[in-house]
Protein backbone atom coordinates (compact mmCIF):
# COMPACT_ATOMS: atom_id res chain seq x y z
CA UNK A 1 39.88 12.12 -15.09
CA UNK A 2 37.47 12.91 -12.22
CA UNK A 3 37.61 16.56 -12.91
CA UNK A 4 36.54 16.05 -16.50
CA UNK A 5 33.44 14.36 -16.29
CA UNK A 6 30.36 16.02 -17.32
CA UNK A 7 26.86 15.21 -17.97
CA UNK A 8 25.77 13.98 -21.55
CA UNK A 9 24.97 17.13 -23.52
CA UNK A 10 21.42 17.64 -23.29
CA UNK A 11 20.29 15.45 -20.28
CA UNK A 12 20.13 18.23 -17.77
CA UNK A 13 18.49 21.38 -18.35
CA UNK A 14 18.37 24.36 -16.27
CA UNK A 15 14.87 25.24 -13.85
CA UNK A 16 12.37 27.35 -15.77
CA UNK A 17 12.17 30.90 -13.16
CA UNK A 18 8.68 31.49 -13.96
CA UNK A 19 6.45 34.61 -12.27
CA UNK A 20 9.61 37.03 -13.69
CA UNK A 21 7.63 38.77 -16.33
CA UNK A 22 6.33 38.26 -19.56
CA UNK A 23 9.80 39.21 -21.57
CA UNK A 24 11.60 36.60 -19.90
CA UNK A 25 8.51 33.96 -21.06
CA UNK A 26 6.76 32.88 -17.89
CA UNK A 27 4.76 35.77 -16.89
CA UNK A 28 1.08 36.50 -16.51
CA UNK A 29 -0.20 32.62 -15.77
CA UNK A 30 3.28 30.87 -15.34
CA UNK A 31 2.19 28.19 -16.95
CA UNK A 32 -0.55 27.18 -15.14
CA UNK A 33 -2.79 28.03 -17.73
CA UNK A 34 -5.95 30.10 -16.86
CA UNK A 35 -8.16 29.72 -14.02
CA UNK A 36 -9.84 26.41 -12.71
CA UNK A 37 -8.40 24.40 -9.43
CA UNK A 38 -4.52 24.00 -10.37
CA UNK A 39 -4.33 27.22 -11.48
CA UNK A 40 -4.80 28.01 -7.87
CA UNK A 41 -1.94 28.57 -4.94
CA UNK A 42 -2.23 25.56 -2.51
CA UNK A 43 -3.87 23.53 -5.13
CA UNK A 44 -3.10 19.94 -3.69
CA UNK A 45 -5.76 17.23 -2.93
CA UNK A 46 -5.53 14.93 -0.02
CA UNK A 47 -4.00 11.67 -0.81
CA UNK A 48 -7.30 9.55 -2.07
CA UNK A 49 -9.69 12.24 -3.09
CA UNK A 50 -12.11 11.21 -5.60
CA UNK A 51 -13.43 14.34 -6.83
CA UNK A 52 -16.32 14.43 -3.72
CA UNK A 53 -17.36 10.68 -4.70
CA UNK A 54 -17.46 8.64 -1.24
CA UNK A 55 -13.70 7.40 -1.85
CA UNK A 56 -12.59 4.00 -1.66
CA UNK A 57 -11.56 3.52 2.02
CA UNK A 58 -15.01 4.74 3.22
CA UNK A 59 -16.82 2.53 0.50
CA UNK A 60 -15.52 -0.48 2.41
CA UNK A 61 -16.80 -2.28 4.86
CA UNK A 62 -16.18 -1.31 8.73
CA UNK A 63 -15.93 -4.51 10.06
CA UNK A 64 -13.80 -7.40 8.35
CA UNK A 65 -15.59 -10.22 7.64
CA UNK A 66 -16.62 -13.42 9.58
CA UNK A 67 -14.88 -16.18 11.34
CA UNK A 68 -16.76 -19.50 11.55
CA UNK A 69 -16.41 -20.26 15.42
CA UNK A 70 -16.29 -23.71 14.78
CA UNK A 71 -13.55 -23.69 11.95
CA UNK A 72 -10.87 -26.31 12.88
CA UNK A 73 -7.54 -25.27 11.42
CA UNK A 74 -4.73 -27.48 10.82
CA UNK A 75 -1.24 -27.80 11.08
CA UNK A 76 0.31 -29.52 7.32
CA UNK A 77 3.04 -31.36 6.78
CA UNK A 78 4.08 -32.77 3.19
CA UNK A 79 5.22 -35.68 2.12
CA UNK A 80 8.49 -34.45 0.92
CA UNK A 81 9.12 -33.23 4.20
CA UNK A 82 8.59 -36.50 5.82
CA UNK A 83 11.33 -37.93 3.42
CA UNK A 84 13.79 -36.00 5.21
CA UNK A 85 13.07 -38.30 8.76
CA UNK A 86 14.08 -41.89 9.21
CA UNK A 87 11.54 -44.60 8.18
CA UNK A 88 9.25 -45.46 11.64
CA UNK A 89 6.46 -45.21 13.30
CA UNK A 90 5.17 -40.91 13.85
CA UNK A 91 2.50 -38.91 15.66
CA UNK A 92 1.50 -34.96 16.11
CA UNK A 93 4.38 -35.36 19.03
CA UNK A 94 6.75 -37.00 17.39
CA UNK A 95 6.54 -34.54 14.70
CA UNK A 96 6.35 -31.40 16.98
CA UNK A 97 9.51 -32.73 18.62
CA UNK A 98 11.21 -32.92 15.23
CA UNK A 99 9.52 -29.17 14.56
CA UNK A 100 7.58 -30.24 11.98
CA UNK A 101 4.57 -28.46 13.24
CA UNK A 102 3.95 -26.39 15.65
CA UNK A 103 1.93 -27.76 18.79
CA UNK A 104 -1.96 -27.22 20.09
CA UNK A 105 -3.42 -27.73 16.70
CA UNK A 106 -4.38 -30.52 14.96
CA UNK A 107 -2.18 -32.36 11.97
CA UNK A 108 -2.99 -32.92 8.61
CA UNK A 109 -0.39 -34.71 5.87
CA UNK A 110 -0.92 -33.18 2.64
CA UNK A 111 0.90 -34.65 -0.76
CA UNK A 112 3.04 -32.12 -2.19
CA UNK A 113 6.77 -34.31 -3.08
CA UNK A 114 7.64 -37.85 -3.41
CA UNK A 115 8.11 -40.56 -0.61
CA UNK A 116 10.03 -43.55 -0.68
CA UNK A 117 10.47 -44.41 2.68
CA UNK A 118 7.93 -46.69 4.72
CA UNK A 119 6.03 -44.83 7.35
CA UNK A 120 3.47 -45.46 9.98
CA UNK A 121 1.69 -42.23 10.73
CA UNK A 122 -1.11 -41.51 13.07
CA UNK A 123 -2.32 -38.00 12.66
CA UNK A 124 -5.97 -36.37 12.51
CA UNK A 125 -6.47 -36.03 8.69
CA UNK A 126 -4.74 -36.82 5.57
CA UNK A 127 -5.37 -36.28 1.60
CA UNK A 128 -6.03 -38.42 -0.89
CA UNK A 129 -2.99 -37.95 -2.55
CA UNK A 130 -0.90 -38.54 0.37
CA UNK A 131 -2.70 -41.64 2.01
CA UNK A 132 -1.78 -42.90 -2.02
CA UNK A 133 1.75 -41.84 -1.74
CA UNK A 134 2.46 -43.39 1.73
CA UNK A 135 0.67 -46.75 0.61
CA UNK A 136 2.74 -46.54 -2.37
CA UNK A 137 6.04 -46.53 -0.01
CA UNK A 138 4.94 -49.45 1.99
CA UNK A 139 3.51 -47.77 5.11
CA UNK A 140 0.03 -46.83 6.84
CA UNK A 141 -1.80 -44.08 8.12
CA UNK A 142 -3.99 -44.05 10.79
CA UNK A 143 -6.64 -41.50 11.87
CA UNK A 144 -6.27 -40.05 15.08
CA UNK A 145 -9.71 -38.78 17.23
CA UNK A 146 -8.84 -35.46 18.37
């Protein structure tokens, strides 16, 4: 019954008053021991102090990093993805328009899956392993100039 239920002897334990006097066991240093930093009221360090060593978010650089202005970044589409579509003939539109990718950057076919269909693809890069794979199926890919 509800009214019954206890805890499991010995899994709670009542708060230890201490600063009541030595009799009643936590007198004197109330078990903070004697002297030295936590044996002092308001004792807390900020959050990341390292003793007065330069800490870790100060160590760090200010500025993050560098950014090749010249990087090209591409949009990738597997080949297990492009076993989803109907065999035929695909560009960067045609896949944007079956949101494959996303438009205004440049496609790349990467060869993560398996194809069997046979596709003609015209896109601006492709791997190894994927030129292979759609080969394999029957079907070409061309390089597009961006």
């Amino acid at each position: 019954m509800l009214h019954q239920l206890r805890p499991s002897p010995g899994s709670t334990f009542r708060r230890k008053r201490v600063g009541r006097g030595n009799s009643a066991g936590g007198g004197t240093t109330a078990g903070r021991g004697t002297k030295g930093q936590h044996a002092r009221t308001g004792k807390g360090k900020r959050h990341g102090f390292e003793g007065g060593q330069m800490p870790l978010l100060r160590r760090q650089p200010k500025l993050g990093g560098f950014q090749h202005p010249r990087r090209v970044e591409f949009e990738t589409v597997n080949i297990g993805t492009l076993e989803k579509l109907l065999p035929g003939s695909y560009d960067s539109a045609a896949l944007h328009a079956h949101r494959l990718v996303h438009k205004g950057r440049p496609v790349k076919v990467l060869g993560k899956g398996t194809l069997t269909k046979k596709f003609t693809l015209t896109v601006h890069a492709v791997s190894k392993g994927a030129k292979a794979a759609v080969e394999k199926a029957g079907g070409t890919v061309t390089i597009a100039k961006t």
